[in-house]
Structures are given as C-alpha cells and as structure tokens.
N, C-alpha and C. Protein backbone atom coordinates (compact mmCIF):
# COMPACT_ATOMS: atom_id res chain seq x y z
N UNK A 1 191.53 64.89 101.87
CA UNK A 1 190.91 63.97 102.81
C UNK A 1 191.15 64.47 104.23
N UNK A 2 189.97 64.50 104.89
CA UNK A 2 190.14 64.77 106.47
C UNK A 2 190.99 63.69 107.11
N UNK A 3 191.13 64.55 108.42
CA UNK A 3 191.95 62.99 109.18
C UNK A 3 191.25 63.89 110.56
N UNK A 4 191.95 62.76 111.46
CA UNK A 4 191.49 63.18 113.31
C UNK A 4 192.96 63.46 113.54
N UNK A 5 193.31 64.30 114.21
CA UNK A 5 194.45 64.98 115.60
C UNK A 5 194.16 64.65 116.46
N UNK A 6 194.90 63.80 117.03
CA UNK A 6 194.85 63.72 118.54
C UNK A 6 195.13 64.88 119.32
N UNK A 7 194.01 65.45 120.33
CA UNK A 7 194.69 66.69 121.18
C UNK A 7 194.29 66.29 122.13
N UNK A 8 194.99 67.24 123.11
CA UNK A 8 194.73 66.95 124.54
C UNK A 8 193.19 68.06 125.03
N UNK A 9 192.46 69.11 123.96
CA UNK A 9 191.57 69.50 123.48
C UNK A 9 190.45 68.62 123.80
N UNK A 10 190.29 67.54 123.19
CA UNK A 10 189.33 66.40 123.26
C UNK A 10 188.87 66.34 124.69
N UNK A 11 187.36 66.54 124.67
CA UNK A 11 186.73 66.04 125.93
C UNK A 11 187.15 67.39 126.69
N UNK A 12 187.78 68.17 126.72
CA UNK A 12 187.77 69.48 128.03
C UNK A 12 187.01 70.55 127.37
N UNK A 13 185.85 71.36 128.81
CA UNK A 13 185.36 72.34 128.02
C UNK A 13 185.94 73.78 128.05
N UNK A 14 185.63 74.73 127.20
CA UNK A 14 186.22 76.09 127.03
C UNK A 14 185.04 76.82 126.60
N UNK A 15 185.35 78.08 126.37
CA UNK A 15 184.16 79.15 126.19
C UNK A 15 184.85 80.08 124.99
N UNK A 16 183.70 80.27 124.58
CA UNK A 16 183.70 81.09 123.19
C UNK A 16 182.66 82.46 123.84
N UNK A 17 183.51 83.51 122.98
CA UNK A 17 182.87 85.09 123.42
C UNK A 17 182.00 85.03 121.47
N UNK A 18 181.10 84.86 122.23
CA UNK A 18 179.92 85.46 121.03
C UNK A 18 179.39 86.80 120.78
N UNK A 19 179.44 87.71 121.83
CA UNK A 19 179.67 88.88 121.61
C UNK A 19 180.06 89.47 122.97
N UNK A 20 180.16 90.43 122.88
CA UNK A 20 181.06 91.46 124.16
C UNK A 20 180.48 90.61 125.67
N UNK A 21 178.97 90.96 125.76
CA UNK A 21 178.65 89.72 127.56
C UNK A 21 178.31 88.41 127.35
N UNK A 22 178.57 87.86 126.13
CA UNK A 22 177.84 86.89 126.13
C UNK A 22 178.63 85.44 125.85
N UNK A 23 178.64 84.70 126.42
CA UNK A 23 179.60 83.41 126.74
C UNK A 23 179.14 82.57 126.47
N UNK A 24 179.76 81.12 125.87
CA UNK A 24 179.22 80.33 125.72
C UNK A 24 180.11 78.93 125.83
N UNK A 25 179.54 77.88 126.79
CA UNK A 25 180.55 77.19 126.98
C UNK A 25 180.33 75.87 126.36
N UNK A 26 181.52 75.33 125.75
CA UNK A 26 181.59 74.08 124.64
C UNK A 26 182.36 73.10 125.33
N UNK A 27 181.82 71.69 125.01
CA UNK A 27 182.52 70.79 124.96
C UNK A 27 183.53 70.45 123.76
N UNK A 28 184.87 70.14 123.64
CA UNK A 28 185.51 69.90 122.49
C UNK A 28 185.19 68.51 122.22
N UNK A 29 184.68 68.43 120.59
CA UNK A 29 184.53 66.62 120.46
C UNK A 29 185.66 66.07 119.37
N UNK A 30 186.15 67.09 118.80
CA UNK A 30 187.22 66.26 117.75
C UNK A 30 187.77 66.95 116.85
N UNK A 31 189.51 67.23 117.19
CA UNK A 31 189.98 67.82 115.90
C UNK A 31 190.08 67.51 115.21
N UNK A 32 190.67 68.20 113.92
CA UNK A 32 190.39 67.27 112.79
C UNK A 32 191.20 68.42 111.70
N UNK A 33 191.86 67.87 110.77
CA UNK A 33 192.94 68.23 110.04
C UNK A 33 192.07 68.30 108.30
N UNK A 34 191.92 69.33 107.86
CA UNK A 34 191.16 68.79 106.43
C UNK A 34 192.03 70.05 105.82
N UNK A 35 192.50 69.47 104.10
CA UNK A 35 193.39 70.64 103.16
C UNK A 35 194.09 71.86 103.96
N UNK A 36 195.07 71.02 105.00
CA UNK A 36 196.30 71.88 105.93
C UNK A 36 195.51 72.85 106.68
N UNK A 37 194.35 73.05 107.15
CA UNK A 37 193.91 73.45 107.84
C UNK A 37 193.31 72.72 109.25
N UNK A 38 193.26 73.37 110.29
CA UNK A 38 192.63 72.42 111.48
C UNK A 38 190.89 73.24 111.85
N UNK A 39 190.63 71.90 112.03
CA UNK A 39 189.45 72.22 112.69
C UNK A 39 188.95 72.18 113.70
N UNK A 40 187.84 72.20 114.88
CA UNK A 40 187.78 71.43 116.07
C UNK A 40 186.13 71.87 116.02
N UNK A 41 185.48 70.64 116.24
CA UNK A 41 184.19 70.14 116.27
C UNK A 41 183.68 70.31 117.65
N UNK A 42 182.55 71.00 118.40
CA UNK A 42 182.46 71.63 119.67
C UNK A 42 180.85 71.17 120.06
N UNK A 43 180.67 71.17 121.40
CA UNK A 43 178.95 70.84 121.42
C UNK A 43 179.17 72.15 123.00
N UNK A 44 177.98 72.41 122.11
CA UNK A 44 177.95 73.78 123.11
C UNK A 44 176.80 72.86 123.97
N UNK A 45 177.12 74.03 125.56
CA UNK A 45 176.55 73.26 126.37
C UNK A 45 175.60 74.28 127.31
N UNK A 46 174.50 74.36 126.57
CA UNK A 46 173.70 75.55 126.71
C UNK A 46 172.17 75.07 126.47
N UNK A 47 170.98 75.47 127.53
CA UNK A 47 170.09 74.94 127.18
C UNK A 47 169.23 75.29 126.04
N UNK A 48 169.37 76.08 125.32
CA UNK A 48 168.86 76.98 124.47
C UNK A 48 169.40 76.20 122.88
N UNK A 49 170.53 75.42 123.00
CA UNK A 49 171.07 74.41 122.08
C UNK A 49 170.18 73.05 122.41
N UNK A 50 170.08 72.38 121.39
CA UNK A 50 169.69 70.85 121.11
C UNK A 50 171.05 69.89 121.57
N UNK A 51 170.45 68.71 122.17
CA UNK A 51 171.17 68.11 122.97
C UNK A 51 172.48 67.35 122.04
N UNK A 52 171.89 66.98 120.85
CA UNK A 52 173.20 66.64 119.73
C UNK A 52 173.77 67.80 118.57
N UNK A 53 173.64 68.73 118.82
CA UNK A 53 174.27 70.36 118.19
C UNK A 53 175.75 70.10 118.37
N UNK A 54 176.09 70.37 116.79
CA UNK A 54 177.75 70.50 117.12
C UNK A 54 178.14 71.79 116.19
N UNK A 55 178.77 72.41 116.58
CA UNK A 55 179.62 73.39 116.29
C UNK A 55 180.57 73.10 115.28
N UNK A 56 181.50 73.63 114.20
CA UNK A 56 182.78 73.68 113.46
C UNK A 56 183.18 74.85 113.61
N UNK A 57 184.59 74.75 114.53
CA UNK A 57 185.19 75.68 114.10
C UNK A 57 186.94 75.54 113.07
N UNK A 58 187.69 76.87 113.03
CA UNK A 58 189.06 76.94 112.34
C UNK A 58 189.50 76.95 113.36
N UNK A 59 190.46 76.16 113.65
CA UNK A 59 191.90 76.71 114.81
C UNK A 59 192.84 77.43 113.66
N UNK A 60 193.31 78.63 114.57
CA UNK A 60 193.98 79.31 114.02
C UNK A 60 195.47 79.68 115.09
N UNK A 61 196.50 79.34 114.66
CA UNK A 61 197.83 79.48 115.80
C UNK A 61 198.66 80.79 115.73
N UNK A 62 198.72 81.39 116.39
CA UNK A 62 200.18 82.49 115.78
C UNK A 62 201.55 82.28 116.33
N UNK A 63 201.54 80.44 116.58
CA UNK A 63 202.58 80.27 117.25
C UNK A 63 202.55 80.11 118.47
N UNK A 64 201.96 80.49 119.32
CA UNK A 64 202.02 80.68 120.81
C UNK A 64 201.04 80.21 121.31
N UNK A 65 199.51 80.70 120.66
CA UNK A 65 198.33 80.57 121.42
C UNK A 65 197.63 79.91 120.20
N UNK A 66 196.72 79.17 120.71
CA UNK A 66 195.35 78.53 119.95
C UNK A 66 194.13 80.12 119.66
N UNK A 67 193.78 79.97 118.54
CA UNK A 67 192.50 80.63 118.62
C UNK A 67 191.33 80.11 117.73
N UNK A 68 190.23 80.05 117.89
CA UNK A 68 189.36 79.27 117.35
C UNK A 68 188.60 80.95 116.48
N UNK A 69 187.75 80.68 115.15
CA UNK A 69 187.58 81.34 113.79
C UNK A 69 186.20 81.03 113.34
N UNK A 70 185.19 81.64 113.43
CA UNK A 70 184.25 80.93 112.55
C UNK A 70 184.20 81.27 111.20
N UNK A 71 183.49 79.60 110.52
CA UNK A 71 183.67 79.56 108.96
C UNK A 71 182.83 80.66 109.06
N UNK A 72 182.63 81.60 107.66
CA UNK A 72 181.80 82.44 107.46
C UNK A 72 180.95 82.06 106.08
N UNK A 73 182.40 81.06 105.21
CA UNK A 73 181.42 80.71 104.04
C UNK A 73 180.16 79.74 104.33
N UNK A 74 179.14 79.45 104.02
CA UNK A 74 177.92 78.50 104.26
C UNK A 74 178.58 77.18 103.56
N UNK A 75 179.01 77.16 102.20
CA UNK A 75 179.22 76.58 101.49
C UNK A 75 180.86 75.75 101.36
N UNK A 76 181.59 76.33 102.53
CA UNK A 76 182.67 75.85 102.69
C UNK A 76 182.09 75.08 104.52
N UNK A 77 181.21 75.53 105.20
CA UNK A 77 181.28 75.22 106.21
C UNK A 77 180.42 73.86 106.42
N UNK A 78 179.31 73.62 104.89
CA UNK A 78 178.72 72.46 104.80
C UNK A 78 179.61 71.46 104.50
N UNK A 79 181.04 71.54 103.72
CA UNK A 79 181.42 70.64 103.14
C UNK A 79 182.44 70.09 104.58
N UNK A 80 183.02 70.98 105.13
CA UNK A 80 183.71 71.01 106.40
C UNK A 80 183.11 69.67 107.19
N UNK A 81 181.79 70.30 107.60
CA UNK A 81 180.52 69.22 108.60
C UNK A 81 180.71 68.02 108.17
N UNK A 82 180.74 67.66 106.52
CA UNK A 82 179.82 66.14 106.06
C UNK A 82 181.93 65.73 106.54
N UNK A 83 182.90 66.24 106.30
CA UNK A 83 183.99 65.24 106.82
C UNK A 83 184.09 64.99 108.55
N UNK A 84 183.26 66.31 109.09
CA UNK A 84 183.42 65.87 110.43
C UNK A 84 182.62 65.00 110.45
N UNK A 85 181.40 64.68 110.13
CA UNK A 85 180.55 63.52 110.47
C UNK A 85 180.69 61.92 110.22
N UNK A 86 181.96 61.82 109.13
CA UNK A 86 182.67 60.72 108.73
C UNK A 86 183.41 60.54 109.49
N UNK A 87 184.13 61.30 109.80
CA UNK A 87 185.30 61.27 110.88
C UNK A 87 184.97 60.59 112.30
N UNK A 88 183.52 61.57 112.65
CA UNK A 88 182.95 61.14 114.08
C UNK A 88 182.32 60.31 114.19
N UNK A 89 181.49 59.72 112.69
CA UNK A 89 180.99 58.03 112.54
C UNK A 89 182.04 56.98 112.78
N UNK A 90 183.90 57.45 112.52
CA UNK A 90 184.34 56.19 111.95
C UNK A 90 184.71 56.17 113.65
N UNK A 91 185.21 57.25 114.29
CA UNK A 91 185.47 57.47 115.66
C UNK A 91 184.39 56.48 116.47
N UNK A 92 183.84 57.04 116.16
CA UNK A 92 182.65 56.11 117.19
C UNK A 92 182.07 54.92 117.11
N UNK A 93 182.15 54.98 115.67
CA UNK A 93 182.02 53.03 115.07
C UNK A 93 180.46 53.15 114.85
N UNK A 94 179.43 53.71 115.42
CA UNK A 94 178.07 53.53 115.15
C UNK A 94 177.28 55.08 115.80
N UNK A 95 176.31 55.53 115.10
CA UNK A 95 175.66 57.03 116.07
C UNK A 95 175.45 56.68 116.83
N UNK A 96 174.71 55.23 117.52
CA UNK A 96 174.47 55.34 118.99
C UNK A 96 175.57 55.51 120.20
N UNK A 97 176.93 54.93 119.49
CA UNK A 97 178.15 55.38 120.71
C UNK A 97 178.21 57.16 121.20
N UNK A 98 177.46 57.95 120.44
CA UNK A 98 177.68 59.73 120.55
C UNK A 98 177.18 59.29 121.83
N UNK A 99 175.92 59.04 122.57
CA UNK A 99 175.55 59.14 123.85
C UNK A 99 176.97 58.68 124.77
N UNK A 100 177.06 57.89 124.65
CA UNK A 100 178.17 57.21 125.92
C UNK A 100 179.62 58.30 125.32
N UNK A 101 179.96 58.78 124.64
CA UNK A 101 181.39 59.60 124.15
C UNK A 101 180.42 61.07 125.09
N UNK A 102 179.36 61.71 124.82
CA UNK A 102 178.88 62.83 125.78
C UNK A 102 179.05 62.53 126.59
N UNK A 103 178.67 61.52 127.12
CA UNK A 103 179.04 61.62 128.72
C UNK A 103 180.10 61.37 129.31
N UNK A 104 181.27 60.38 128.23
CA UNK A 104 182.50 60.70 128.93
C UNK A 104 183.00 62.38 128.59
N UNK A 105 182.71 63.11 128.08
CA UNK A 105 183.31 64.03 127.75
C UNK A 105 182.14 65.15 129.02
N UNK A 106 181.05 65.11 129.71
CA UNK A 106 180.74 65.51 130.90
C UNK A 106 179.47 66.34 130.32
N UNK A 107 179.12 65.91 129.03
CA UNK A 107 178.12 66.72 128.08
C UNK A 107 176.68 66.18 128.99
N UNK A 108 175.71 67.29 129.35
CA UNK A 108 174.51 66.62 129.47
C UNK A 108 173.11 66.50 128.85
C-alpha cells in the first residue's frame, strides 16, 4: 500500500537534465512511499506540457544527496501512477481542488 511523506520537497520547483542542454523545470506535487521505495510525483512546467501532466519519478539517496530515476518499466510505472492518483484524490478530497493546490504550489 502507498502512503504520502511529508517533505519539505512539496510545492518547491527543481529541474531535471533530460539530456546534456536540455532542462526542464518541475513543480514537486507529492511524495509518496510505495513497497520501501519513494517516489515523487512532479508537474513539469513547460509550455510544450499539458496544463494537468504529472510526472513519476524514484528518489534514489546515497545517503547524502537526493536523486530522482526514471521508471523505465511501462508496466511498473502504470501501476506506480494509479497509487499516485489515489493518494492525490485522497490529498485533495475532490479533482477540482488540483486547480487551487497548482496555484499554491506557483504552477501556471
């Protein structure tokens, strides 16, 4: 069973290197803990993305530093999504709260 982590993650944005020049900057919307692994749920903030697009990624630690992993399986990364979306339904109490949680989090 998934659960939510509270981080201090939530709501600040960061950037992911997609390839050598190319940047891309995310809002964090929700970690999330599923079979001892962490996850963190991201809305990239790019016009070329759809305005409710969310990202999954792995946090991965070596102790010191955070690093974020993409799933590579399809089939592990669908099952990943349907707990973030439970998670971020029960978070939010209804889909229409996602608008007002984007904008506290500075998403436009």
């Amino acid at each position: 069973m998934a659960k939510i982590i509270e981080s201090e993650l939530t709501g600040n944005t960061f950037e992911i290197d997609l390839d050598e020049d190319i940047k891309l900057e995310c809002t964090a919307l929700l970690m999330f803990e599923r079979e001892g692994r962490m996850f963190l749920a991201a809305h990239p903030m790019d016009e070329f993305f759809d305005e409710d697009e969310v990202m999954i990624f792995e946090i991965m630690s070596d102790g010191e530093e955070l690093e974020i992993a993409d799933i590579d399986d399809e089939d592990e990364y669908d099952e990943i999504f349907e707990d973030f979306e439970e998670l971020f339904y029960e978070y939010t109490e209804s889909v229409d709260d996602y608008e007002i949680i984007d904008e506290e989090f500075g998403a436009e």
